[in-house]
Protein backbone atom coordinates (compact mmCIF):
# COMPACT_ATOMS: atom_id res chain seq x y z
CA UNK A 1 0.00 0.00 0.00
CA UNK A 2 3.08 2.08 1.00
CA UNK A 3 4.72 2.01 -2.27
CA UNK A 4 1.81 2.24 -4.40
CA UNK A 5 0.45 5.50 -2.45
CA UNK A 6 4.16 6.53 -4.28
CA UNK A 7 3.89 5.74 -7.57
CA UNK A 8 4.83 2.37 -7.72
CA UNK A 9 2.44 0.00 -9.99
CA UNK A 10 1.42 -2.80 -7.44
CA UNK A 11 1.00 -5.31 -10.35
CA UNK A 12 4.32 -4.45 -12.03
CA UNK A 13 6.68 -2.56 -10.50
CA UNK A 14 9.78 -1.08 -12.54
CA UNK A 15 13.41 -2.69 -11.88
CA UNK A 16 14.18 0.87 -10.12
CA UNK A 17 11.28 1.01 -8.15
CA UNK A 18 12.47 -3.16 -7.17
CA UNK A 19 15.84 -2.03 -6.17
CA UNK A 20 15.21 1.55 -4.17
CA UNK A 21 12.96 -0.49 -1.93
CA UNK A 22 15.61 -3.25 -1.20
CA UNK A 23 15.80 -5.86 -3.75
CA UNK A 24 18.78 -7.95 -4.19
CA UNK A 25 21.47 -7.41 -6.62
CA UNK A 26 25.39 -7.82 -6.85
CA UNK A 27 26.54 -4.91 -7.28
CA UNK A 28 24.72 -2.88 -4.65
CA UNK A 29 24.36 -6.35 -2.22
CA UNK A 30 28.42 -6.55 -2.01
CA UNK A 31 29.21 -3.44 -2.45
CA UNK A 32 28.13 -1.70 1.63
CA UNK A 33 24.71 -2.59 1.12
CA UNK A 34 23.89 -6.41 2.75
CA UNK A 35 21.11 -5.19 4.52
CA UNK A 36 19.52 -5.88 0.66
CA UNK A 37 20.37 -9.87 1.64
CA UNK A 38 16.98 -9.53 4.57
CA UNK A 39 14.87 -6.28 2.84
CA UNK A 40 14.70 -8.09 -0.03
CA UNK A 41 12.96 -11.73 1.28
CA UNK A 42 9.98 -9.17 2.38
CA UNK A 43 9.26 -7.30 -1.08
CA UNK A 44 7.65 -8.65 -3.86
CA UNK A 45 7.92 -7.98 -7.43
CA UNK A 46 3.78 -7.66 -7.83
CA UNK A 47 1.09 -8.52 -5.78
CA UNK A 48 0.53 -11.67 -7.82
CA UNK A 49 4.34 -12.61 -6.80
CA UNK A 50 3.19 -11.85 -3.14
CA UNK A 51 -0.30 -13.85 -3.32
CA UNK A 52 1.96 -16.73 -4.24
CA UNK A 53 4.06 -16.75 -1.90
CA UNK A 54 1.85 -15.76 1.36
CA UNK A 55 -0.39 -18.96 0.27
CA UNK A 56 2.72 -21.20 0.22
CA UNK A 57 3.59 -19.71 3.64
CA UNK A 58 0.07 -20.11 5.02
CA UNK A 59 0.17 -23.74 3.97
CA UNK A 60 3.60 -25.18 4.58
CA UNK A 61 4.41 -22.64 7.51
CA UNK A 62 2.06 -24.05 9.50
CA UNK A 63 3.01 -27.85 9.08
CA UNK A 64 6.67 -26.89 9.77
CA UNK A 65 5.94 -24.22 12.93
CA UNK A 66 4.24 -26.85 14.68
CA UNK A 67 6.88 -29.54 14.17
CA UNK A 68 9.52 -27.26 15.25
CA UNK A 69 7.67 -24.54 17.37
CA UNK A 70 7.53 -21.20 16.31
CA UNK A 71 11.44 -19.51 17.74
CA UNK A 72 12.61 -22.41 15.27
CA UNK A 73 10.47 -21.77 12.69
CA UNK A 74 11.50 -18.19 12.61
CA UNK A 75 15.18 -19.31 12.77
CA UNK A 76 14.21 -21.52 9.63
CA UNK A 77 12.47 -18.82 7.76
CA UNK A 78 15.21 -16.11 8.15
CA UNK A 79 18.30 -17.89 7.68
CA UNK A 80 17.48 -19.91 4.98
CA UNK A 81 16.07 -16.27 3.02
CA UNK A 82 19.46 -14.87 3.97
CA UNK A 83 21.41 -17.97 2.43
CA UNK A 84 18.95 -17.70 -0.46
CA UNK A 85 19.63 -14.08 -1.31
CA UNK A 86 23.31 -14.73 -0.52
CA UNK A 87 23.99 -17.79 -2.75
CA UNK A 88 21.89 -15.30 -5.86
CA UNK A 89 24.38 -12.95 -5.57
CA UNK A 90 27.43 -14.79 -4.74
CA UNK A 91 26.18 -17.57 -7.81
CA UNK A 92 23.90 -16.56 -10.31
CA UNK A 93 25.17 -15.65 -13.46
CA UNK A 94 24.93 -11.94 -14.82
CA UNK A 95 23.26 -9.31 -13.31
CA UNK A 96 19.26 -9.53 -12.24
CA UNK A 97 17.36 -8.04 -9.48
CA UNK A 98 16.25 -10.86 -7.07
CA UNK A 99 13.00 -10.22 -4.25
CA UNK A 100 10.60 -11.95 -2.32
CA UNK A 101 10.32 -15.32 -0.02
CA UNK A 102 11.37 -17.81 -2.40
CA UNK A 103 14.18 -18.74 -0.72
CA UNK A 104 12.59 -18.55 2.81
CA UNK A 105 10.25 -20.75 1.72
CA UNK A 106 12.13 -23.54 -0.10
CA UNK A 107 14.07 -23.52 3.29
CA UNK A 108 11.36 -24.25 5.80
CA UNK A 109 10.11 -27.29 2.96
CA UNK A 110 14.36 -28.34 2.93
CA UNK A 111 13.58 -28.02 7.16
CA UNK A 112 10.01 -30.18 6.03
CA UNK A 113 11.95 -32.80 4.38
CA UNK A 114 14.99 -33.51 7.08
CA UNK A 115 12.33 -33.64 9.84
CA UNK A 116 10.60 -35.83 7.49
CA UNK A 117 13.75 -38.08 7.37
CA UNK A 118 13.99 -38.38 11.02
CA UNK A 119 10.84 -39.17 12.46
CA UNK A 120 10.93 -41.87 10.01
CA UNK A 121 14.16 -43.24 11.03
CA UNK A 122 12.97 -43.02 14.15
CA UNK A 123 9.65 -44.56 13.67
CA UNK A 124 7.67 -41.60 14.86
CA UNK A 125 4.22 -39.94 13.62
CA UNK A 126 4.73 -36.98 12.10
CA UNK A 127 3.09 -34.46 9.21
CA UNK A 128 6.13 -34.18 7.76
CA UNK A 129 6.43 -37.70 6.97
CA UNK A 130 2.87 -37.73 5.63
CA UNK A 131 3.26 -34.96 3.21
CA UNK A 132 6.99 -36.33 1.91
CA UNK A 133 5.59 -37.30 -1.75
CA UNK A 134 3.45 -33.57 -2.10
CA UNK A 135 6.46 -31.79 -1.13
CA UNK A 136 8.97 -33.57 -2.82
CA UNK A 137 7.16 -33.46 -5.99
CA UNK A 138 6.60 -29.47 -5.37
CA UNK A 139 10.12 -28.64 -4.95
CA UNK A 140 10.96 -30.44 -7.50
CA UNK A 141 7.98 -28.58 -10.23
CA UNK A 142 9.69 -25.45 -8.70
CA UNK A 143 13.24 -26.36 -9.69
CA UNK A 144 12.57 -27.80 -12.98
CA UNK A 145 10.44 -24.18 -13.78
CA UNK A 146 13.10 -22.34 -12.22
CA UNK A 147 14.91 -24.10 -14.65
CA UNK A 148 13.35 -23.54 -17.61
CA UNK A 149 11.94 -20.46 -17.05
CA UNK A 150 13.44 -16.50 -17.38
CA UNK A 151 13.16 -14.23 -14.49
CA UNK A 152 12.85 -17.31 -11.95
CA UNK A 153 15.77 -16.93 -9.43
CA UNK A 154 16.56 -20.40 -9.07
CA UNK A 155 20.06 -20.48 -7.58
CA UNK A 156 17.86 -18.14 -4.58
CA UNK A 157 15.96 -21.12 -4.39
CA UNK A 158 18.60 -23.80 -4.25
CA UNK A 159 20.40 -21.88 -2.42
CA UNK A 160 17.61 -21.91 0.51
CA UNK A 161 16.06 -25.23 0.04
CA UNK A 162 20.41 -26.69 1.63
CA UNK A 163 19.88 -23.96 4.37
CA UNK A 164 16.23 -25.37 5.24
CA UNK A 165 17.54 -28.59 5.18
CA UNK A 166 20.97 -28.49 7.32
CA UNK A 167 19.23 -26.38 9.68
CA UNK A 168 16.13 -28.19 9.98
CA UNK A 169 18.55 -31.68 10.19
CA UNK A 170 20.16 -29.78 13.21
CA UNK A 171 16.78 -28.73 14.60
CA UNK A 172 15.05 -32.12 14.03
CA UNK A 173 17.90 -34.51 15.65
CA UNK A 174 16.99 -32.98 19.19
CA UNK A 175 13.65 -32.52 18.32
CA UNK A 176 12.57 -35.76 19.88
CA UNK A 177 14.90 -34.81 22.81
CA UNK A 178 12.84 -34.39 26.04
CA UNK A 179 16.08 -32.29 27.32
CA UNK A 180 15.11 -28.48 26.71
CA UNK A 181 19.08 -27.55 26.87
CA UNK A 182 20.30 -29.87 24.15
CA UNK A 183 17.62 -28.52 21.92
CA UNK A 184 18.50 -24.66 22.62
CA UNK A 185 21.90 -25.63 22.13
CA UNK A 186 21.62 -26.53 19.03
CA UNK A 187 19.43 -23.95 17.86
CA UNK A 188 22.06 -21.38 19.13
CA UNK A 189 25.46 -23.22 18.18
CA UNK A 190 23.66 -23.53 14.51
CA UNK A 191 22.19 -20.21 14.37
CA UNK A 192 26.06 -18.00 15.08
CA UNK A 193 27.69 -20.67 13.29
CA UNK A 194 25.26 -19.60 10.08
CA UNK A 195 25.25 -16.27 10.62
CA UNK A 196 29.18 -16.23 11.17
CA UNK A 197 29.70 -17.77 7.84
CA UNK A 198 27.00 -15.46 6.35
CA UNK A 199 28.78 -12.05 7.71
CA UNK A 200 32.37 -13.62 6.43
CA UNK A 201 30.85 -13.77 2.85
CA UNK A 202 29.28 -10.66 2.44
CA UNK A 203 32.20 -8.64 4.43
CA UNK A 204 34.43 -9.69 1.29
CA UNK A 205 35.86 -6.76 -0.56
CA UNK A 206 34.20 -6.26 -3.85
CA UNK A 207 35.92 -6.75 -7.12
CA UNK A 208 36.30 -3.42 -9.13
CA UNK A 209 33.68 -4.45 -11.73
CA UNK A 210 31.00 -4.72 -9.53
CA UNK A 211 31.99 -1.25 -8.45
CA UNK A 212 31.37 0.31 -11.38
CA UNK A 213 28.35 -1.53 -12.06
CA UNK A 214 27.20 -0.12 -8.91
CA UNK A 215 28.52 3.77 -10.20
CA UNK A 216 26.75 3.05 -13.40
CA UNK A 217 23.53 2.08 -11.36
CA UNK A 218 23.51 4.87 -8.99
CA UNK A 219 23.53 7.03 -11.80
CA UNK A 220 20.54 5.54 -13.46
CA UNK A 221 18.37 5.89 -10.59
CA UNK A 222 19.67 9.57 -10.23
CA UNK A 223 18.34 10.07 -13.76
CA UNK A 224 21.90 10.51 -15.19
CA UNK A 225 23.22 8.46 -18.01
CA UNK A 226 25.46 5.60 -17.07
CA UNK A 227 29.04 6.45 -17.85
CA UNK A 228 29.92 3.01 -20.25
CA UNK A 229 27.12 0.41 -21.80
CA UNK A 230 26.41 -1.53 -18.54
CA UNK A 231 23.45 -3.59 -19.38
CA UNK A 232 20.46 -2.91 -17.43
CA UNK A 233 19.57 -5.58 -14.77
CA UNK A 234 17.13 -8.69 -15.04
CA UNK A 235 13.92 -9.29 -12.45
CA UNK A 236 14.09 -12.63 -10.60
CA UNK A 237 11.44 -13.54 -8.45
């Protein structure tokens, strides 16, 4: 509602509009900007984009918060979104403008699957292990579209579904532990250890092209023409 009381179109925003409000791209990203890595798993490139994802959330969130309890849940959510937006920029190929909870979400079904995978090895009733085929077969759809398919951010969404699923292996070993301090442990030791590694990749210094990608950028949004023929960056939901 904010941005389209501004001028934004709420159906389909323009790539500047994407990045001023905190999308996700290279050379801004790793360039003194990181904060892009968490503003951009909450904004959505439409309000189709965002219908999509909220109803994925509202479906699979709830399966996953009650197998894990909600302070894991969260932990899920946000650190697999931040390994998501990391591995776009650190990965993907050329320059695009990556948003929304993609990669969030492919983590808390990677967090689905690993519970999955131990209650079953442990013989234990569980959702998860219920819903194993569903979810299987819906990461992979969104993989092989990701794929196939332009302005899909795909490496966002491997990139989250391993963070889902290491920390949700982590999460569901002590799950079935009836000792409350071995299951805080591990939802601490895992949480710094991620964020440790996540603040040692993004506190790299940047190489001089994506510096004057950035110039050339900054420039564009300023309404200046860019200084060399940068080519102007790709959506990726």
């Amino acid at each position: 509602m904010i941005q389209a009381l501004q001028g934004v179109n709420p159906l389909s925003p323009e790539s500047k509009d994407v990045i001023r409000w905190g999308g996700n791209l290279a050379p801004l990203t790793l360039t003194g900007e990181p904060w892009r890595l968490l503003a951009s798993m909450f904004l959505h490139i439409g309000l189709l984009h965002l219908a999509a994802n909220s109803y994925m959330l509202v479906v699979l969130g709830r399966i996953v918060e009650r197998e894990f309890g909600s302070v894991r849940f969260a932990l899920i959510y946000l650190l697999s979104g931040l390994f998501g937006s990391l591995a776009s920029v650190r990965f993907s190929t050329g320059i695009h403008i990556s948003a929304g909870a993609s990669g969030a979400l492919m983590g808390i079904a990677g967090a689905c699957l690993a519970h999955a995978a131990i209650a079953f090895w442990r013989d234990e009733e569980s959702d998860s292990v219920r819903l194993t085929g569903p979810l299987i077969q819906t990461i992979v759809l969104n993989l092989v579209l990701g794929a196939s398919m332009s302005g899909i951010d795909n490496v966002c969404h491997i990139g989250g579904l391993l963070a889902g699923a290491v920390i949700g292996l982590a999460f569901a070993v002590t799950r079935f532990d009836n000792n409350v301090l071995k299951r805080s442990g591990a939802a601490a030791v895992v949480s710094v250890a991620l964020l440790a590694l996540l603040y040692c990749s993004v506190r790299q210094p940047p190489s001089p092209e994506l510096l004057l990608i950035k110039r050339d950028l900054l420039r564009e949004l300023d309404g200046k023409p860019p200084t060399d023929d940068a080519a102007a960056p790709d959506e990726a939901l």
